[in-house]
N, C-alpha and C. Protein backbone atom coordinates (compact mmCIF):
# COMPACT_ATOMS: atom_id res chain seq x y z
N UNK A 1 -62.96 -85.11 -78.98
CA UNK A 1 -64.01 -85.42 -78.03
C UNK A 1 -64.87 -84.19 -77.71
N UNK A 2 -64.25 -82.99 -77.78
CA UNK A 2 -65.16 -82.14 -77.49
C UNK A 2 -66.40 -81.87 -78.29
N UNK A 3 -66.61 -82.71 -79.37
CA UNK A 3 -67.87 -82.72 -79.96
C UNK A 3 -69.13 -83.49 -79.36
N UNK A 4 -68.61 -84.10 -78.72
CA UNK A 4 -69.50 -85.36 -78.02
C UNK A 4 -69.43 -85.07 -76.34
N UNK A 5 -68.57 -84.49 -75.73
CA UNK A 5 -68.74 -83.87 -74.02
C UNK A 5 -69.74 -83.09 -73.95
N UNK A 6 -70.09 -83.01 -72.77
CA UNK A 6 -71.01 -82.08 -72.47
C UNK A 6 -71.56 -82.14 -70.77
N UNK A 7 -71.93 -81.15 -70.55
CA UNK A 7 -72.59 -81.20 -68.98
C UNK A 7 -74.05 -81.26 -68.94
N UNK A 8 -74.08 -81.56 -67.54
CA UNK A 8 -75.58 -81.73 -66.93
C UNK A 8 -76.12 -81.01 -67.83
N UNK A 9 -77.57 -80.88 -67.39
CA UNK A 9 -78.15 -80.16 -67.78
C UNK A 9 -78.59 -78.58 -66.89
N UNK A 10 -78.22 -79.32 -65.30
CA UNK A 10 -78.47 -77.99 -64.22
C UNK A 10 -77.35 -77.27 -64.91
N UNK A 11 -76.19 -78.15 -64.88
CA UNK A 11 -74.65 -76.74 -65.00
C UNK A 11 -74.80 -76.05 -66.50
N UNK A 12 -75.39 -77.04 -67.25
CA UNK A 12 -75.81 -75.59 -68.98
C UNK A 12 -76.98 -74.87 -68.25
N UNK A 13 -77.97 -74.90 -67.54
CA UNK A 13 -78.65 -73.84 -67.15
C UNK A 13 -78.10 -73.01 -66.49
N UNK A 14 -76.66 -73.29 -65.56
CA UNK A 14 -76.47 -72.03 -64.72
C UNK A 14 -75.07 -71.44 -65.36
N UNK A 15 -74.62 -72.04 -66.28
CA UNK A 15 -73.93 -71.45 -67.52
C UNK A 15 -74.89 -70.23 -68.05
N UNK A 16 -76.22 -70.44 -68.67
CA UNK A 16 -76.88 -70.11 -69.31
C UNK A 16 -77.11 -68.92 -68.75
N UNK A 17 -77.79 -69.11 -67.50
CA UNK A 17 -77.82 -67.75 -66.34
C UNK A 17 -77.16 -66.95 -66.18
N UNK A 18 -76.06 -67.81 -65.80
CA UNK A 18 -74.76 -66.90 -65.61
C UNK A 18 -74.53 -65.97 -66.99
N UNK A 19 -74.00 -66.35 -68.30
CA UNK A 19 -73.69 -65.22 -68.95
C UNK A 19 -74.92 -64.27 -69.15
N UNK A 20 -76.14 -64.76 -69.44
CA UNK A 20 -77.40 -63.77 -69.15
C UNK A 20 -77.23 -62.84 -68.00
N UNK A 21 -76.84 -62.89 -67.11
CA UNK A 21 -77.08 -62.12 -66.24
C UNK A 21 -75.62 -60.99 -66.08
N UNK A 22 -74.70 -61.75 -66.69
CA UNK A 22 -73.03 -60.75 -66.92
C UNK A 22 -73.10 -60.06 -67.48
N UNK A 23 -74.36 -59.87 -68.42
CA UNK A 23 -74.72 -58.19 -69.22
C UNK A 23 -73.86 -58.62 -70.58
N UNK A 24 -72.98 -59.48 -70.64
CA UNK A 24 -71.91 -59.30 -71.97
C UNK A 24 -72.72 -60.41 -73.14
N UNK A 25 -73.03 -59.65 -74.55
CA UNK A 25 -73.39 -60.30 -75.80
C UNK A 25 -72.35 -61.72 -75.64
N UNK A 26 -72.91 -62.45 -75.95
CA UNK A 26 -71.97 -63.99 -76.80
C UNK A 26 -72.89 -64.32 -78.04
N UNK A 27 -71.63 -65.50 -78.58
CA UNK A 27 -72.54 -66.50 -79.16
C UNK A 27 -71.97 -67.59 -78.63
N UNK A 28 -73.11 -68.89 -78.50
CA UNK A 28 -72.95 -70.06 -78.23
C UNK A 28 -73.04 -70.88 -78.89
N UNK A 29 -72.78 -72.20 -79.31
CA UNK A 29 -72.59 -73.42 -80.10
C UNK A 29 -73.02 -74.48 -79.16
N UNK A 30 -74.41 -74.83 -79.06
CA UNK A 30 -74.88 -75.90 -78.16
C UNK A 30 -75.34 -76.59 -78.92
N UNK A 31 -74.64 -78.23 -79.31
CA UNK A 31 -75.74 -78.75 -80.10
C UNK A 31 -76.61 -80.01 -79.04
N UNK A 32 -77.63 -79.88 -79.84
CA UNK A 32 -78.76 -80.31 -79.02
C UNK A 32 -79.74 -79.82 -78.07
N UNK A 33 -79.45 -78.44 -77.58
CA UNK A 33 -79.95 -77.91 -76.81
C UNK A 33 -80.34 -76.40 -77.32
N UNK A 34 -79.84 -76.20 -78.39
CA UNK A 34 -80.47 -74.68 -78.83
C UNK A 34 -81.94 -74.17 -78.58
N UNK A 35 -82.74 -74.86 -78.90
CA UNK A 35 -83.91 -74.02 -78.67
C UNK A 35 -84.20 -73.81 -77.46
N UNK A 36 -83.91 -74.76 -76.48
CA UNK A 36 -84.41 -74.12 -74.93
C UNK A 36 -83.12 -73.42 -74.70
N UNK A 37 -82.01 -73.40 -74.87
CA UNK A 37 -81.04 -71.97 -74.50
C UNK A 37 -81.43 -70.83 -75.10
N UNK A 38 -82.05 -71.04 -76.28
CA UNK A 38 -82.57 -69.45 -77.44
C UNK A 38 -83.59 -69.11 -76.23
N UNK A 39 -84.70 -69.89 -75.86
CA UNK A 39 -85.50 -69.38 -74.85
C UNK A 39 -84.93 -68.48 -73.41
N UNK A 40 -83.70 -69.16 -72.95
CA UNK A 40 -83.10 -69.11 -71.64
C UNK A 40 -82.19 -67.68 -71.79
N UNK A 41 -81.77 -67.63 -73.31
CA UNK A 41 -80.68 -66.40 -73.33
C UNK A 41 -81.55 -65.05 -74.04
N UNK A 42 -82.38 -65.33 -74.35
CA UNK A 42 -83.13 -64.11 -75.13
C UNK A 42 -82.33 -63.59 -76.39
N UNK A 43 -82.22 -62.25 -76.13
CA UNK A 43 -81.71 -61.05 -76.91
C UNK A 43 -80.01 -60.90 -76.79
N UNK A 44 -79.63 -61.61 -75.63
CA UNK A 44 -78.37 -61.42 -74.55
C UNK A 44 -77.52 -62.03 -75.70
N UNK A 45 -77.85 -63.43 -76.31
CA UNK A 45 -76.60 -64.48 -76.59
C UNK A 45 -77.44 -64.76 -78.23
N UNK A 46 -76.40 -64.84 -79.19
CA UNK A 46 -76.68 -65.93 -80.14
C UNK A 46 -76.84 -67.22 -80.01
N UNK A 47 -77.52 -68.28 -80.07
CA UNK A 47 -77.16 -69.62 -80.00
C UNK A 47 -77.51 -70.82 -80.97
N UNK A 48 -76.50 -71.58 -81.52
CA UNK A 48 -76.57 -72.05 -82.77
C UNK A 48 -75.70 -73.42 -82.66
N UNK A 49 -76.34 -74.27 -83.30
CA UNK A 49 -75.78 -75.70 -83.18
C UNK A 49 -74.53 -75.97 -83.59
N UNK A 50 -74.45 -74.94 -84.58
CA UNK A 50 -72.72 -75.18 -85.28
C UNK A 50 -72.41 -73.97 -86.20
N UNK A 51 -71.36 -73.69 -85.51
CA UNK A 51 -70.61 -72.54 -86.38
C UNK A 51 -69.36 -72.87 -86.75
N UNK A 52 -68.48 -72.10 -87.55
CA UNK A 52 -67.05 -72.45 -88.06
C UNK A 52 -65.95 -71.59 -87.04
N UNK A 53 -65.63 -72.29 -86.40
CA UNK A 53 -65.01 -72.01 -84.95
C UNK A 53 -63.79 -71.14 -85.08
N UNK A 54 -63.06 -71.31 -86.17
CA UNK A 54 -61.81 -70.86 -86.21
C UNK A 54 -62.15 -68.98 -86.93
N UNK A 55 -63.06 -69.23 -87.84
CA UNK A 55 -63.62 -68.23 -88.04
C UNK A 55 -64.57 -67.02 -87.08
N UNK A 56 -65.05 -67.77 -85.73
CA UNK A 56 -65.45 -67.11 -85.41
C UNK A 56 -64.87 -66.11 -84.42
N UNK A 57 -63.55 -67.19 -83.81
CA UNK A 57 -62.48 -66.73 -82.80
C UNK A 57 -61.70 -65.69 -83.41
N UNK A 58 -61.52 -65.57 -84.97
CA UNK A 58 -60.57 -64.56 -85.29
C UNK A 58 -61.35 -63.07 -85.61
N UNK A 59 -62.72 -63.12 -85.68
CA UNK A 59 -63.70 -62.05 -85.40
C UNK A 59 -63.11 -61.00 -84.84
N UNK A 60 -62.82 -59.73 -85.49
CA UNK A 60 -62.39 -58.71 -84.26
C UNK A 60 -63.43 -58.49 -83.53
N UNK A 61 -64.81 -58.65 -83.40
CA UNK A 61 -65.91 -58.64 -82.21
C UNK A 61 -65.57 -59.54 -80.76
N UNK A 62 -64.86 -60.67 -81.30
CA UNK A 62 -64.52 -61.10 -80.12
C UNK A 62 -63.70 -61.08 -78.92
N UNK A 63 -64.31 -61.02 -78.04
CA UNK A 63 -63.51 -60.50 -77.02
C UNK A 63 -62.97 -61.91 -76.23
N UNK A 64 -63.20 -63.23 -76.04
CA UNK A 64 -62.58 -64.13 -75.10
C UNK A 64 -63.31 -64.94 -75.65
N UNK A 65 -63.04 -66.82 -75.22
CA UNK A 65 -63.19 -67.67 -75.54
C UNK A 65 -63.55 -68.75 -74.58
N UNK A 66 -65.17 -68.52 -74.37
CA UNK A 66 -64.80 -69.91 -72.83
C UNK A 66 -65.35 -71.41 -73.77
N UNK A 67 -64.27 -72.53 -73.03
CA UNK A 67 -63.77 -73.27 -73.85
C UNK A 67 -63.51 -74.70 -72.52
N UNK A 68 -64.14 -75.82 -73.10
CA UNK A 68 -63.96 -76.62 -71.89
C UNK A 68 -62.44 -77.21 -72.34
N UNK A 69 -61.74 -76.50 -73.05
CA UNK A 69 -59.99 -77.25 -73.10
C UNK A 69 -59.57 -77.94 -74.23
N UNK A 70 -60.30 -78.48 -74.89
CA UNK A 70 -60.21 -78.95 -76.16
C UNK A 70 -58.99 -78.93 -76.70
N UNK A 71 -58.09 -79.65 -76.76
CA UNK A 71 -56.41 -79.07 -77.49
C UNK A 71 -56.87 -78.07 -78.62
N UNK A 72 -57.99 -78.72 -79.87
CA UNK A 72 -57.92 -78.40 -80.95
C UNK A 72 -58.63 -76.90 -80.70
N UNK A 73 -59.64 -76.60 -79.94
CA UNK A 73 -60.32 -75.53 -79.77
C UNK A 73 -59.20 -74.46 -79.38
N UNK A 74 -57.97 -74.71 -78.49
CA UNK A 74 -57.35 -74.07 -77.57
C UNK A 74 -56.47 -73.75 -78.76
N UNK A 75 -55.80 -74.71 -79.46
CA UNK A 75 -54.80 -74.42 -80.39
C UNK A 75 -55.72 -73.19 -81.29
N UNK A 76 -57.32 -73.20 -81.58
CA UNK A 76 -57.69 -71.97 -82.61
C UNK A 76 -57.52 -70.92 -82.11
N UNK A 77 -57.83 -71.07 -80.66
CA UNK A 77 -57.99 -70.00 -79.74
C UNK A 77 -56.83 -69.06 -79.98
N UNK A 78 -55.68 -69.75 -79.66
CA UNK A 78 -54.17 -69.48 -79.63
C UNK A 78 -53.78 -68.52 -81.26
N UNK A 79 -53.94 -69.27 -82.05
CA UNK A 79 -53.99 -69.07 -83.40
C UNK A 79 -54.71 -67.67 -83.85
N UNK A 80 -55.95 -67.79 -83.14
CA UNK A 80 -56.93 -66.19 -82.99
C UNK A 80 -55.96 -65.21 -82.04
N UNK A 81 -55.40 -65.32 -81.40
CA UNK A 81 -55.51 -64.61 -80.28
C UNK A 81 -56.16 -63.72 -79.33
N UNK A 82 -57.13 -64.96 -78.89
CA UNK A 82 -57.74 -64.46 -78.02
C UNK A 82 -57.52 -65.12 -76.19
N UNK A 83 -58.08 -64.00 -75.68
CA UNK A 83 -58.13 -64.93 -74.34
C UNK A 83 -59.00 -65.90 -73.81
N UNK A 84 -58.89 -66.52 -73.08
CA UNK A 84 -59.40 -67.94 -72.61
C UNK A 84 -60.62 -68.18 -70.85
N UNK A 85 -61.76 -68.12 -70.88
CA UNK A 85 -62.64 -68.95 -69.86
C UNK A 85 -62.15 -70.41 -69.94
N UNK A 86 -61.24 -70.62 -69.54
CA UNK A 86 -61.15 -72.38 -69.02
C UNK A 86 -62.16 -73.09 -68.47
N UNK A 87 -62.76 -73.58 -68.60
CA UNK A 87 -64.11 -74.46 -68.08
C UNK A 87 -63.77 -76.27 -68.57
N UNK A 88 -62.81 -76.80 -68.00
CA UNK A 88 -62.35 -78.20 -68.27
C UNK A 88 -63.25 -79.13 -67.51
N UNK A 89 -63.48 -80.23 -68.25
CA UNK A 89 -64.25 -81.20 -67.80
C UNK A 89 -63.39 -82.52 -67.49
N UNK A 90 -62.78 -83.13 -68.45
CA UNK A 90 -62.25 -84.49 -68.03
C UNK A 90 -60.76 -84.54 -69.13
N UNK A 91 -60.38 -85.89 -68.85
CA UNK A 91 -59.26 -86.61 -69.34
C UNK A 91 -57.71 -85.08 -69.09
N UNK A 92 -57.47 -84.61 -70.57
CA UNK A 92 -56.54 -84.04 -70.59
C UNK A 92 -56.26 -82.07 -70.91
N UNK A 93 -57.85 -82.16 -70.04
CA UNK A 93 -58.07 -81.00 -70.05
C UNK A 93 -57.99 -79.67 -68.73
N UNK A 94 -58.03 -80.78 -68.06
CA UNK A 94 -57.08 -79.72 -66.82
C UNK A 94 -55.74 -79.17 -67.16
N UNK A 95 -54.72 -80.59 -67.93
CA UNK A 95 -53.77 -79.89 -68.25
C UNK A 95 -53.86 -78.71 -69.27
N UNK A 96 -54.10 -78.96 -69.95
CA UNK A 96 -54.90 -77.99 -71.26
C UNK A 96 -54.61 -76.79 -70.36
N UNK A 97 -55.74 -76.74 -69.33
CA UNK A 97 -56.58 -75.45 -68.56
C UNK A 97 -55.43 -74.93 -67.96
N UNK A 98 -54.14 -75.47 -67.47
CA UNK A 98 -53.12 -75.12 -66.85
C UNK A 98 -52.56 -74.55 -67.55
N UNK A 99 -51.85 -74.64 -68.40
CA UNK A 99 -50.94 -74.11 -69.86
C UNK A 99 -52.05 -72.62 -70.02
N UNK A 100 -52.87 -72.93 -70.12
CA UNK A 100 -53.70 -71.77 -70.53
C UNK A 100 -53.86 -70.46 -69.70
N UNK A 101 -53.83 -70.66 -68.24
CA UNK A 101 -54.09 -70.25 -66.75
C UNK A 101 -52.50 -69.53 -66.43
N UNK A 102 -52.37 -71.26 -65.86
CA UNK A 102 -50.57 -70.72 -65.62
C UNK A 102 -49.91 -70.44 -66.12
N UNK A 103 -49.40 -71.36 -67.15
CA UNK A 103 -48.49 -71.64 -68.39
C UNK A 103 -48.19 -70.16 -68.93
N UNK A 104 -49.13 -69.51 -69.67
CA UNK A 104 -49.61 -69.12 -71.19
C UNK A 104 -49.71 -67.69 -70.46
N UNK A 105 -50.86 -67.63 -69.30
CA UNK A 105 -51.49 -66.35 -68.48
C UNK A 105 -52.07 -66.10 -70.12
N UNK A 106 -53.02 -66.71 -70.82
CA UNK A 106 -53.61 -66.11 -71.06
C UNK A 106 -55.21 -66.20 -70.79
N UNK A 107 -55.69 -66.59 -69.89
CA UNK A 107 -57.06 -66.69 -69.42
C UNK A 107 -57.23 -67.01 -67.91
N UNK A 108 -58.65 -67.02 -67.50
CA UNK A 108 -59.15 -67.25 -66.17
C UNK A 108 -59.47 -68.63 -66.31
N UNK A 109 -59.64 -69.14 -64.89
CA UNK A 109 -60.27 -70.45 -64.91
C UNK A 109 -61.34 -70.61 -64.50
N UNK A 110 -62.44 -71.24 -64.94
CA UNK A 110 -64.06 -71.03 -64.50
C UNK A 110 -64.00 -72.34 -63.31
N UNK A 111 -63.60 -73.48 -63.75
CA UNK A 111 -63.07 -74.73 -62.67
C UNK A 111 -62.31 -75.22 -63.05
N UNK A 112 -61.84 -75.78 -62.15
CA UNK A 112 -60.67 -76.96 -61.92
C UNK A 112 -60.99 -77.97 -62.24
N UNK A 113 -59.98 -79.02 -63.05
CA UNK A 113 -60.44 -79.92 -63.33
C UNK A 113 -60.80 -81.25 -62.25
N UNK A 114 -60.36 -80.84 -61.41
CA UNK A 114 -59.89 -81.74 -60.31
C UNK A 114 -61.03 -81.67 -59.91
N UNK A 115 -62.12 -80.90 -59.78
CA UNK A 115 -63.01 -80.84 -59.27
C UNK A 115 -64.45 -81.91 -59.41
N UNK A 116 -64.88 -82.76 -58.60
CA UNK A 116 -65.65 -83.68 -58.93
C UNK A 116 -66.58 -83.03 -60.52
N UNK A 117 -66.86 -84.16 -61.61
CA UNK A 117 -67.82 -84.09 -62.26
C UNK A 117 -69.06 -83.11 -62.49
N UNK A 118 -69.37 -83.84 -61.33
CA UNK A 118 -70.76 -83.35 -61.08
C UNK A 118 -70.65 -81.75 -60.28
N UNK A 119 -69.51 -81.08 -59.45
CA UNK A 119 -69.79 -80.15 -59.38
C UNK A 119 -70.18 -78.73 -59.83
N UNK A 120 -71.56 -78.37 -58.95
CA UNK A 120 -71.93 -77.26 -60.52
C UNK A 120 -71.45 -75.99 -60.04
N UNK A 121 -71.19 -75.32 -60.91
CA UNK A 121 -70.16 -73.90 -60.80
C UNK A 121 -71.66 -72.89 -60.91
N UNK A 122 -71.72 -72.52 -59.95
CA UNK A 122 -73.02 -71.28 -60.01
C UNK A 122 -73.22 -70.49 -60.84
N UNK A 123 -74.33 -69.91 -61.68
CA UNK A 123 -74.69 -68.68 -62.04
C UNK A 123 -73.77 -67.53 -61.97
N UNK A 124 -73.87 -67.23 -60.24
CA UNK A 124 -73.42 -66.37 -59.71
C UNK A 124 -71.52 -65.48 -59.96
N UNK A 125 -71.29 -67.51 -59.89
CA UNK A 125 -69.83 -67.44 -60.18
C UNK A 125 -69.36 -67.28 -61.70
N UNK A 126 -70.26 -67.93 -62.19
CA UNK A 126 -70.42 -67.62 -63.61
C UNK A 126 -70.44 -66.02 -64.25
N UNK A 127 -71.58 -65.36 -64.05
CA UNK A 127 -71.70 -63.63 -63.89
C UNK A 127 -70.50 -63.57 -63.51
N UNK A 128 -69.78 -63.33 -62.55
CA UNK A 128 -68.84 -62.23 -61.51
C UNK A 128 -67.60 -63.20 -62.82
N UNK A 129 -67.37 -64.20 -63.41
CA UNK A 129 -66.08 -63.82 -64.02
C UNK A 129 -66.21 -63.64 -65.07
N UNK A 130 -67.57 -64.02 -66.02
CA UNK A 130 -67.55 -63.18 -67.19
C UNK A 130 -67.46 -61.95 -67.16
N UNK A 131 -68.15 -61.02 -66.21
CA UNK A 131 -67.85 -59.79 -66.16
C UNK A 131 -66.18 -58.87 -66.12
N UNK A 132 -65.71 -59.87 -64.90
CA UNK A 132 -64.29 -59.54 -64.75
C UNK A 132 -63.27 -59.54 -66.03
N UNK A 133 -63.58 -61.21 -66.74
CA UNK A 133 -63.19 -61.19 -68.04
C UNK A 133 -63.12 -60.45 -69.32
N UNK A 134 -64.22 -59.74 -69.28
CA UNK A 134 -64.62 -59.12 -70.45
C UNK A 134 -64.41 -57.09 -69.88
N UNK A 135 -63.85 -57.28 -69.02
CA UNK A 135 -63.71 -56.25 -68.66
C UNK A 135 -62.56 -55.71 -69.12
N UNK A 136 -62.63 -54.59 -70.24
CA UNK A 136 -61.49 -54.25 -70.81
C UNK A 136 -60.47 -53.07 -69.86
N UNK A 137 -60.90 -52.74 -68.69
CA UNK A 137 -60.40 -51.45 -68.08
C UNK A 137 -59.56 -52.54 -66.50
N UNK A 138 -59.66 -53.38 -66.82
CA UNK A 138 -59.24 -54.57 -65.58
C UNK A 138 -57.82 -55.13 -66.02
N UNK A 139 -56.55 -54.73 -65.14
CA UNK A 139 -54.99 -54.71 -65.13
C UNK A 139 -54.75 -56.07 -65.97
N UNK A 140 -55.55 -57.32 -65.46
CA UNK A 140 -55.48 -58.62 -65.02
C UNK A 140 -55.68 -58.89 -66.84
N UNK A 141 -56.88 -58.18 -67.21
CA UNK A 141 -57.46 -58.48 -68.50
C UNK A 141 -56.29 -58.11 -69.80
N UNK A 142 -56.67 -57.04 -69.38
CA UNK A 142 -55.12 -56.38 -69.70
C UNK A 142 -54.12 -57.12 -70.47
N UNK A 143 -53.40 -57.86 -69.67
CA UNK A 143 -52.17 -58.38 -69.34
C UNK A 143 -53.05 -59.52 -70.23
N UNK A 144 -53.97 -60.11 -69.68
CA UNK A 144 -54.21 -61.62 -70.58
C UNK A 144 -53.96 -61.27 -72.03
N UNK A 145 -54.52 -59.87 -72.58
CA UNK A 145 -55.06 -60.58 -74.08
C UNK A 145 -54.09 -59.61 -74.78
N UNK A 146 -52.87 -58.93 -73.60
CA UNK A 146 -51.49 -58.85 -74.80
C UNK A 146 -50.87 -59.94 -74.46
N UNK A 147 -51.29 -60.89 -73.69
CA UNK A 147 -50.06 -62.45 -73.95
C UNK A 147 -51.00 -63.06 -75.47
N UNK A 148 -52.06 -63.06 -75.45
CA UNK A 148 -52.93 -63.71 -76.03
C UNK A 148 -52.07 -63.15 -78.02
N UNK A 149 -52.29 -62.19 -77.92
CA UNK A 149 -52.00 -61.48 -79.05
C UNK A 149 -50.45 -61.72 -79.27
N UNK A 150 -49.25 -61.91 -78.26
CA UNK A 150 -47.89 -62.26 -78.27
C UNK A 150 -47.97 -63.53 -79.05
N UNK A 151 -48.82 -64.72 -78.28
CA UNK A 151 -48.99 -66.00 -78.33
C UNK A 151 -49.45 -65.96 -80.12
N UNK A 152 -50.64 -65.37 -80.27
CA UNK A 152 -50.32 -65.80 -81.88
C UNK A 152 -49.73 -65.19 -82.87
N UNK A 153 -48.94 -64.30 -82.85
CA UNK A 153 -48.15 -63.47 -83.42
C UNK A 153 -47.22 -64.72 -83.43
N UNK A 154 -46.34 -65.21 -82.35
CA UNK A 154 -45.37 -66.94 -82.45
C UNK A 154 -46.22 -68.23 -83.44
N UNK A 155 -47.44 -68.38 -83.05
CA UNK A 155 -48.54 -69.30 -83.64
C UNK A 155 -47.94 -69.02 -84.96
N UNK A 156 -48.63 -67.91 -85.53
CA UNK A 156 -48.53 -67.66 -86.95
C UNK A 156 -47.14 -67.59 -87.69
N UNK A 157 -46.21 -67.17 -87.04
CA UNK A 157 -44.84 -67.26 -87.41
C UNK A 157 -44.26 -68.48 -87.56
N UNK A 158 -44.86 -69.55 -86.45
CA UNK A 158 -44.30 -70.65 -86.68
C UNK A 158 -45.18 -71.88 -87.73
N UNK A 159 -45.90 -71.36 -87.89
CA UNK A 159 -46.95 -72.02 -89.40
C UNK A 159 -46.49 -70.98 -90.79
N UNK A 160 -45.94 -70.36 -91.29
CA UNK A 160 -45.07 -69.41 -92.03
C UNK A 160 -44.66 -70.29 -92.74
N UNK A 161 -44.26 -70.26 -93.94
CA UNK A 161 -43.36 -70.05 -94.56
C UNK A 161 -41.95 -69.86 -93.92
N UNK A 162 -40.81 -71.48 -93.89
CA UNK A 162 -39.80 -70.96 -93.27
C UNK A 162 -39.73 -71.14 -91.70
N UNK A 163 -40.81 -71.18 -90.89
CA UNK A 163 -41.28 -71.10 -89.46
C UNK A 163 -40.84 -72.62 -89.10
N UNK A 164 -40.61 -72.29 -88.09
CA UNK A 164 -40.23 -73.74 -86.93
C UNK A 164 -41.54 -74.78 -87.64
N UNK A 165 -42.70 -74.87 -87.55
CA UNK A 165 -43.58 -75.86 -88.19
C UNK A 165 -43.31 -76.40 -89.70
N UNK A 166 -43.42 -75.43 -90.12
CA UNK A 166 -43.11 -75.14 -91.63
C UNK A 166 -41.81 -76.14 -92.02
N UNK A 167 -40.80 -75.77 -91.46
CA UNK A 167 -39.44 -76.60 -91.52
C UNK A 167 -39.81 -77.99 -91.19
N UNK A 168 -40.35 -78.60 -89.67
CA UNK A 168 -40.55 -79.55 -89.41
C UNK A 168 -41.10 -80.21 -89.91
N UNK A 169 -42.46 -79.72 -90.47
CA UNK A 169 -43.53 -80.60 -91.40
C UNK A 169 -42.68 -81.38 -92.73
N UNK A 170 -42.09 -80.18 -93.19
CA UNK A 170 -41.25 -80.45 -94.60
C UNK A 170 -40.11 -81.53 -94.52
N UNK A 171 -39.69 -81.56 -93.31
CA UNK A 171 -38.35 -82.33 -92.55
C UNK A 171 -39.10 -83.76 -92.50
N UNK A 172 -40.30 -84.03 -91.95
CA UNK A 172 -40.68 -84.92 -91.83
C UNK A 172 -41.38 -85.86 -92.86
N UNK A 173 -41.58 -85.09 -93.72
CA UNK A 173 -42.27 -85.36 -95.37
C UNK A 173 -40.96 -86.16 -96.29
N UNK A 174 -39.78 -85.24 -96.33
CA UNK A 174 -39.03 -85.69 -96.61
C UNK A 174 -38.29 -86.56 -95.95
N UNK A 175 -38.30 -86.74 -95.16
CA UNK A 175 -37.91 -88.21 -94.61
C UNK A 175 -38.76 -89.47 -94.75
N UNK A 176 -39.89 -89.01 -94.56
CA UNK A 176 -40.59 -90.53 -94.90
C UNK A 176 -40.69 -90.89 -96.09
N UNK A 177 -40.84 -89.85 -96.89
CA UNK A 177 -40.65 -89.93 -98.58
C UNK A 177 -39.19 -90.85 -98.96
N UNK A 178 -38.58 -90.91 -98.61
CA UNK A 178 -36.85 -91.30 -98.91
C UNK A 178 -36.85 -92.47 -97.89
N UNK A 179 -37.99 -92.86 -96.91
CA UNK A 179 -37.27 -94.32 -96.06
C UNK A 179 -36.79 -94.44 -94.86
N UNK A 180 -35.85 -92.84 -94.89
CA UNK A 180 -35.12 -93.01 -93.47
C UNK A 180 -35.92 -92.69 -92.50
N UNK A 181 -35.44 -93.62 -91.09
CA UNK A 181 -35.86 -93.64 -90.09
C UNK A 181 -35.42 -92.56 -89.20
N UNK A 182 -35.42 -92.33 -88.37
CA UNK A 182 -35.11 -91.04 -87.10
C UNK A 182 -35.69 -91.47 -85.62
């Protein structure tokens, strides 16, 4: 679903603001809306309808990942190891945002999911945690993106050769291959 979600159009403008004004380079993936964000972000942000996501998260340029929760986005995230802007919108993405927040500690939360729809998360608030986020000299940051880096160091071990996935996938292949039930 996260191909098809999306917000207002006030809250992508004060998204838009907001990292413009946090001083920190991104790139963005807006489809449908690129050319008036290329206008809105200048020089500040890349912005492009579609990039190869998994590729771009494992970038050593990258520094964090804001992400409205997406399992599949979160699982690349994880996989990259990087840290996490939680920005959840609906269904099963608060939980997502929790695991990620609480769970995991490896990211901040931009909102709650709980939080009506329609509420728009300011500019302002926007700036003050990208900044905090991307702040490599900050205890908090710190701490996120050596869990972040723990977390896929396990990721990758367990997609291995041999790895807890690895076994299971094969476990499960061969069982359906042969009939038996479980």
């Amino acid at each position: 679903m996260g191909s098809f979600l999306s917000v207002s159009s006030a809250q992508m403008d004060e998204i838009a603001a907001g990292l413009c004004d946090s001083g920190v380079r991104f790139i963005w993936v807006a489809r449908g809306e690129t050319s008036r964000l290329k206008e809105v972000c200048g020089d500040m942000g890349l912005v492009v309808p579609w990039c190869d996501q998994l590729r771009v998260l494992c970038h050593s340029s990258v520094g964090g990942f804001l992400t409205h929760c997406g399992w599949n986005s979160v699982t690349e995230g994880v996989f990259a190891g990087v840290a996490f802007l939680a920005f959840p919108l609906l269904m099963d993405q608060g939980m997502v945002s929790n695991l990620i927040v609480e769970d995991w500690k490896v990211g901040l939360r931009v909102k709650k999911a709980e939080v009506k729809i329609d509420h728009l998360v300011t500019r302002e608030e926007i700036a003050g945690l990208v900044k905090k986020f991307m702040d490599l000299e900050d205890e908090q940051g710190k701490e996120m993106r050596r869990r972040a880096r723990e977390l896929k160091k396990i990721c990758r071990g367990a997609i291995a050769e041999g790895g807890s996935s690895d076994t299971n996938i094969n476990a499960f292949i061969s069982s359906i291959s042969q009939g038996h039930e479980h």
